[in-house]
C-alpha atoms as a PDB file:
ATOM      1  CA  UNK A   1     105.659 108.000 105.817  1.00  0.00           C
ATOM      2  CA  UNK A   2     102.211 106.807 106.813  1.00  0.00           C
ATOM      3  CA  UNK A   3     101.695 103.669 107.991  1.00  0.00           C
ATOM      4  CA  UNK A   4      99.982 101.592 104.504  1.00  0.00           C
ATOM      5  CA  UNK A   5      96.624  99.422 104.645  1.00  0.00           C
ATOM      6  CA  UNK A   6      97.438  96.406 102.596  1.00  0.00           C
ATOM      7  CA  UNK A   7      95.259  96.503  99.854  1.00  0.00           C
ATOM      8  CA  UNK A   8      96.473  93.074  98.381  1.00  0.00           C
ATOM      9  CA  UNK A   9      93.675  90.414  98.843  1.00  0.00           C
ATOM     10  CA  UNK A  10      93.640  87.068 100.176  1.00  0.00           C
ATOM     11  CA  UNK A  11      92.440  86.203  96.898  1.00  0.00           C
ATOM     12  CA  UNK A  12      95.393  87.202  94.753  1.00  0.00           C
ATOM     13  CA  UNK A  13      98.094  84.788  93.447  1.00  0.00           C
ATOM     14  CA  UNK A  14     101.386  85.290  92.248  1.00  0.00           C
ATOM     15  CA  UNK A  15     103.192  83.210  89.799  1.00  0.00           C
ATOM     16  CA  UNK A  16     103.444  79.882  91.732  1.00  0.00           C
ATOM     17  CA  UNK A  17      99.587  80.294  91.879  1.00  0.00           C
ATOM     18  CA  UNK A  18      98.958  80.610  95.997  1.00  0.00           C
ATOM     19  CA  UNK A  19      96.275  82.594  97.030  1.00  0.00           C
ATOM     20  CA  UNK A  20      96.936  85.156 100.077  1.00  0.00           C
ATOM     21  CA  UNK A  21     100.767  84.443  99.834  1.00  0.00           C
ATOM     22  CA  UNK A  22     101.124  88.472  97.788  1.00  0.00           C
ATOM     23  CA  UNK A  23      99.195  90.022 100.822  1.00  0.00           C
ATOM     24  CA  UNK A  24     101.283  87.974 103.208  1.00  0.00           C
ATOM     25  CA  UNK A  25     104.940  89.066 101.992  1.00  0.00           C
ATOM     26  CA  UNK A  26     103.422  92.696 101.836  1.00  0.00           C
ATOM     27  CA  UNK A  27     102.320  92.276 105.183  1.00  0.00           C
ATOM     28  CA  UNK A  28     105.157  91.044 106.163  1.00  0.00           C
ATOM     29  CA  UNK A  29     107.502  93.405 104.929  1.00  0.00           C
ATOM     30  CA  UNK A  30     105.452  96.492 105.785  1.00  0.00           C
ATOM     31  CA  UNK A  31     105.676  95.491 109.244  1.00  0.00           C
ATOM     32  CA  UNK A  32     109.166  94.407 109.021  1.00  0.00           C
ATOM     33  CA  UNK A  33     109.815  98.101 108.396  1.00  0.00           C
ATOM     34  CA  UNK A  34     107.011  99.726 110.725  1.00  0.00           C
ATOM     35  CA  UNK A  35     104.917 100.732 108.321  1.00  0.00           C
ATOM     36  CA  UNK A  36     101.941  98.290 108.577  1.00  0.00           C
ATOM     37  CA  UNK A  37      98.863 100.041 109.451  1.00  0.00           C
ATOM     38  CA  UNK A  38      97.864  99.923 113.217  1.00  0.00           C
ATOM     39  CA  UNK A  39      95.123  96.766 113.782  1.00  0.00           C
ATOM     40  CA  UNK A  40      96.916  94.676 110.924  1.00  0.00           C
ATOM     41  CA  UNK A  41      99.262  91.882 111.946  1.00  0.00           C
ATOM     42  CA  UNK A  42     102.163  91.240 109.491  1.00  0.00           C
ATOM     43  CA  UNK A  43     101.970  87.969 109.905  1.00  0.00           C
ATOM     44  CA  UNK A  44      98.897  86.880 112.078  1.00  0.00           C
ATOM     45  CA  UNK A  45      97.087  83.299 113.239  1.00  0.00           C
ATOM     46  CA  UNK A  46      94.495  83.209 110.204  1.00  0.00           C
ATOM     47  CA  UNK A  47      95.514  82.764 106.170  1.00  0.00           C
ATOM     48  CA  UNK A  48      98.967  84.132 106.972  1.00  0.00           C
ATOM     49  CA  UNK A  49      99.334  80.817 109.426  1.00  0.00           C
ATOM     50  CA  UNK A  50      97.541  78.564 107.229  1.00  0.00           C
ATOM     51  CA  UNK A  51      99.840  79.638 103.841  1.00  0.00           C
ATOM     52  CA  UNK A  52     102.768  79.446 106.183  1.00  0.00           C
ATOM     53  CA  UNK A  53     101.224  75.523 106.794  1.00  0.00           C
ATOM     54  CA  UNK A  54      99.903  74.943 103.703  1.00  0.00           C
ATOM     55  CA  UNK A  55     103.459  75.104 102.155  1.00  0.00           C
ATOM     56  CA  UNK A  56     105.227  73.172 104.619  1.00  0.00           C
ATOM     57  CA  UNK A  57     106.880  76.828 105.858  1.00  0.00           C
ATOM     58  CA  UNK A  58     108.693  77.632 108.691  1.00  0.00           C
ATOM     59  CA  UNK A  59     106.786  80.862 110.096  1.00  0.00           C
ATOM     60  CA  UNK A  60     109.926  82.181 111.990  1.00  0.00           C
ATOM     61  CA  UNK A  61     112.600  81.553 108.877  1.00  0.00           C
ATOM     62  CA  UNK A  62     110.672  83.087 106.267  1.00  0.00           C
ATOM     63  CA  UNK A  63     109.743  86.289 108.612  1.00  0.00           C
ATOM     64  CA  UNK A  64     113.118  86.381 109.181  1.00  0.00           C
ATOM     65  CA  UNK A  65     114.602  86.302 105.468  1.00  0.00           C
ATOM     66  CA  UNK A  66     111.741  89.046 104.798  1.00  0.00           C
ATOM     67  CA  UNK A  67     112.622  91.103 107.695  1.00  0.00           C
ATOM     68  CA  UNK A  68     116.731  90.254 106.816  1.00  0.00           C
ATOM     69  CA  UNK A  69     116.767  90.226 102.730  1.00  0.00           C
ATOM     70  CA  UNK A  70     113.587  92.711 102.229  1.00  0.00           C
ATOM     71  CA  UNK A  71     113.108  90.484  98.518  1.00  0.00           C
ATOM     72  CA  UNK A  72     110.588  91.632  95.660  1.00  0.00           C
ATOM     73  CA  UNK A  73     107.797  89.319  95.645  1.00  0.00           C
ATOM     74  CA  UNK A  74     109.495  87.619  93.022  1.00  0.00           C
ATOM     75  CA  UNK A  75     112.761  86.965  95.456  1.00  0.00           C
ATOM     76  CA  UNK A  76     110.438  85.854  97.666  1.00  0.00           C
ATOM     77  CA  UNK A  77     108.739  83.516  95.632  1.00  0.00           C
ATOM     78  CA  UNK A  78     112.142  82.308  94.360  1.00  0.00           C
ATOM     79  CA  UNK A  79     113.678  82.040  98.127  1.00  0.00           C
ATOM     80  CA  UNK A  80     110.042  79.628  98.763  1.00  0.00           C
ATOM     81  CA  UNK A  81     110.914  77.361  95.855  1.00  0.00           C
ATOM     82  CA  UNK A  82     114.525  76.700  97.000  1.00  0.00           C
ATOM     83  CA  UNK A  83     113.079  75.380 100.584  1.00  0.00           C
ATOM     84  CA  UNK A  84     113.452  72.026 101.767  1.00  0.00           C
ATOM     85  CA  UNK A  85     110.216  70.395 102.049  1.00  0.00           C
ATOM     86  CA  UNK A  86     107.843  73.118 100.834  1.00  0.00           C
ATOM     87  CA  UNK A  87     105.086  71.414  99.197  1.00  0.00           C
ATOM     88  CA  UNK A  88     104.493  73.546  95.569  1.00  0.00           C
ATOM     89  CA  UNK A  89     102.811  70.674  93.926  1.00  0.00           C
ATOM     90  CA  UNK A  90      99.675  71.420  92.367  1.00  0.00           C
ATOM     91  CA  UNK A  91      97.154  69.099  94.911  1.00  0.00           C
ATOM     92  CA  UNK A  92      98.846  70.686  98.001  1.00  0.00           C
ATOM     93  CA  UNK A  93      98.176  74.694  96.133  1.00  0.00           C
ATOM     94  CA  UNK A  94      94.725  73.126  95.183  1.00  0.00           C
ATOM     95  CA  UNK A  95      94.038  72.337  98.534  1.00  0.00           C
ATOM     96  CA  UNK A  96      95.481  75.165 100.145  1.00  0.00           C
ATOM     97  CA  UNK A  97      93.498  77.885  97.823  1.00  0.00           C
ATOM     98  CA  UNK A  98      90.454  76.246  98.080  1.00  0.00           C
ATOM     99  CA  UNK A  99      90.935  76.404 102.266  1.00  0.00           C
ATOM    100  CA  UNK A 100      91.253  80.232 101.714  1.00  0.00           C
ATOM    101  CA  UNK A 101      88.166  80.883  99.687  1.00  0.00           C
ATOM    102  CA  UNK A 102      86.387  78.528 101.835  1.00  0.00           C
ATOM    103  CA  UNK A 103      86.573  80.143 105.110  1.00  0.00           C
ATOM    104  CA  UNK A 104      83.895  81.834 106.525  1.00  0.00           C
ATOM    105  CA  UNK A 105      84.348  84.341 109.049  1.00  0.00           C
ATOM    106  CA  UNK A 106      81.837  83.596 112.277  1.00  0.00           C
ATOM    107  CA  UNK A 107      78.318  86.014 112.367  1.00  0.00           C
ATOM    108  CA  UNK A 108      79.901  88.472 114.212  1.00  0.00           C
ATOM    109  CA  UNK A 109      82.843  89.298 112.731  1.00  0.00           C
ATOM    110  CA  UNK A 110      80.600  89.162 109.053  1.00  0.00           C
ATOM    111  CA  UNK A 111      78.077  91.344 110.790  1.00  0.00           C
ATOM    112  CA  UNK A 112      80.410  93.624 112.193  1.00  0.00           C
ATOM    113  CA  UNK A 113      82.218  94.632 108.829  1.00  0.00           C
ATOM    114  CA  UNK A 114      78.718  94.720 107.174  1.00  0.00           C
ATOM    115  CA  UNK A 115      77.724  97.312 109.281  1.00  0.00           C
ATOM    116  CA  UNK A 116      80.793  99.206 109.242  1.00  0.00           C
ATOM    117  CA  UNK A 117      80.461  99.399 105.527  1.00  0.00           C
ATOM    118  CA  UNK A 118      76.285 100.562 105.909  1.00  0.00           C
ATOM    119  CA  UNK A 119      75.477  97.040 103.962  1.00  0.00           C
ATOM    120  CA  UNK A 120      72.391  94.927 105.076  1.00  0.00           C
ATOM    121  CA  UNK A 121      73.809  91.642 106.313  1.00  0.00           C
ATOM    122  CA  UNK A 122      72.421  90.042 104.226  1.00  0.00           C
ATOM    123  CA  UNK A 123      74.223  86.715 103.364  1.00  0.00           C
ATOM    124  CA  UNK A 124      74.864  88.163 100.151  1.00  0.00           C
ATOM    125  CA  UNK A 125      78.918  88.500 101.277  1.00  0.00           C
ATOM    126  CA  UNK A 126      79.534  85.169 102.963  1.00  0.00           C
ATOM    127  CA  UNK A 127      82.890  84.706 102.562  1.00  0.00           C
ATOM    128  CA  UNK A 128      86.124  85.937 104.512  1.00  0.00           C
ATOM    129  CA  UNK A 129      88.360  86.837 101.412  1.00  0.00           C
ATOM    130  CA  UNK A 130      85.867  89.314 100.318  1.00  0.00           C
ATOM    131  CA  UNK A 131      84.295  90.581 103.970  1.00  0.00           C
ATOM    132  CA  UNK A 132      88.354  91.486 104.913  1.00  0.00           C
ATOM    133  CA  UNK A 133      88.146  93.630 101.114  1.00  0.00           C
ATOM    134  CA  UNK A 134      85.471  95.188 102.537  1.00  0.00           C
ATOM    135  CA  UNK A 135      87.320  95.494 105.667  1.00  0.00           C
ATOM    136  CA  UNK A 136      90.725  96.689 103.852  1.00  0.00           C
ATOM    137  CA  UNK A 137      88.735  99.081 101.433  1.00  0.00           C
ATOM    138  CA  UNK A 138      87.077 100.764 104.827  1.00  0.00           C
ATOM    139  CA  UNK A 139      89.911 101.077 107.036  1.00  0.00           C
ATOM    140  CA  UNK A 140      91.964 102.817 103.889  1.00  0.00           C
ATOM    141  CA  UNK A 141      89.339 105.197 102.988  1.00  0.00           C
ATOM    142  CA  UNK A 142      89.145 106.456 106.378  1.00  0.00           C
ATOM    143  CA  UNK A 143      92.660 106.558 106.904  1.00  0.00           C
ATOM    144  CA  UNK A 144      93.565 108.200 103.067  1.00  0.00           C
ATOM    145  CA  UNK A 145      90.437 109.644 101.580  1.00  0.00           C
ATOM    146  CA  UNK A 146      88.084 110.913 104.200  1.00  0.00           C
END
């Protein structure tokens, strides 16, 4: 099997309403079986870490029960509720989701994927969720449809 670009963005939410945490478990679990895409971490420093925070998760336990249980996103929604601690309610998932669509990536990463897509830097793309779309959409197309 090739190895899969996750095309799940940061800025889709499952059922409990947490941005990024869809592209996280498929990250996860694509690496958990060595077939994340080379240049993708399944579970890196950036939204992955600040989900992981955001929800009061420990990073090595719930890598584990993906690696362990390999759940449906469902499961693994299901397995987050049933955590001590986590913090579901709606100010902490407010907070959290509005950290994700907030971050801006610095000027050279947001230059760098502009020009790898041909698009004038324009500030017309500001934001990270969308620039690592861009990023995502580029890296599949040459890897699948060139």
């Amino acid at each position: 099997m090739s190895k899969i670009v996750p095309l799940i963005s940061s800025g889709v939410a499952g059922p409990l309403g947490v941005l990024h945490l869809p592209r996280l478990w498929l990250k996860s679990s694509l690496e958990a079986r060595g077939n994340l895409a080379d240049g993708y971490p399944g579970c890196g420093k950036g939204y992955d870490q600040m989900v992981l925070d955001g929800l009061g998760l420990d990073r090595t336990k719930t890598l584990a029960f993906i690696k362990d249980k390999r759940p449906t996103y469902p499961e693994f929604e299901a397995w987050i509720k049933s955590q001590p601690g986590v913090k579901l309610d709606r100010a902490s998932i407010i907070k959290l989701n509005a950290a994700i669509t907030g971050y801006i990536h610095d000027d050279s990463t947001r230059k760098s994927i502009m020009a790898a897509n041909g698009l004038k830097d324009d500030g017309s793309v500001p934001d990270a969720v969308n620039l690592n779309n861009l990023d995502d959409w580029k890296e599949f197309h040459t890897s699948f449809l060139k």
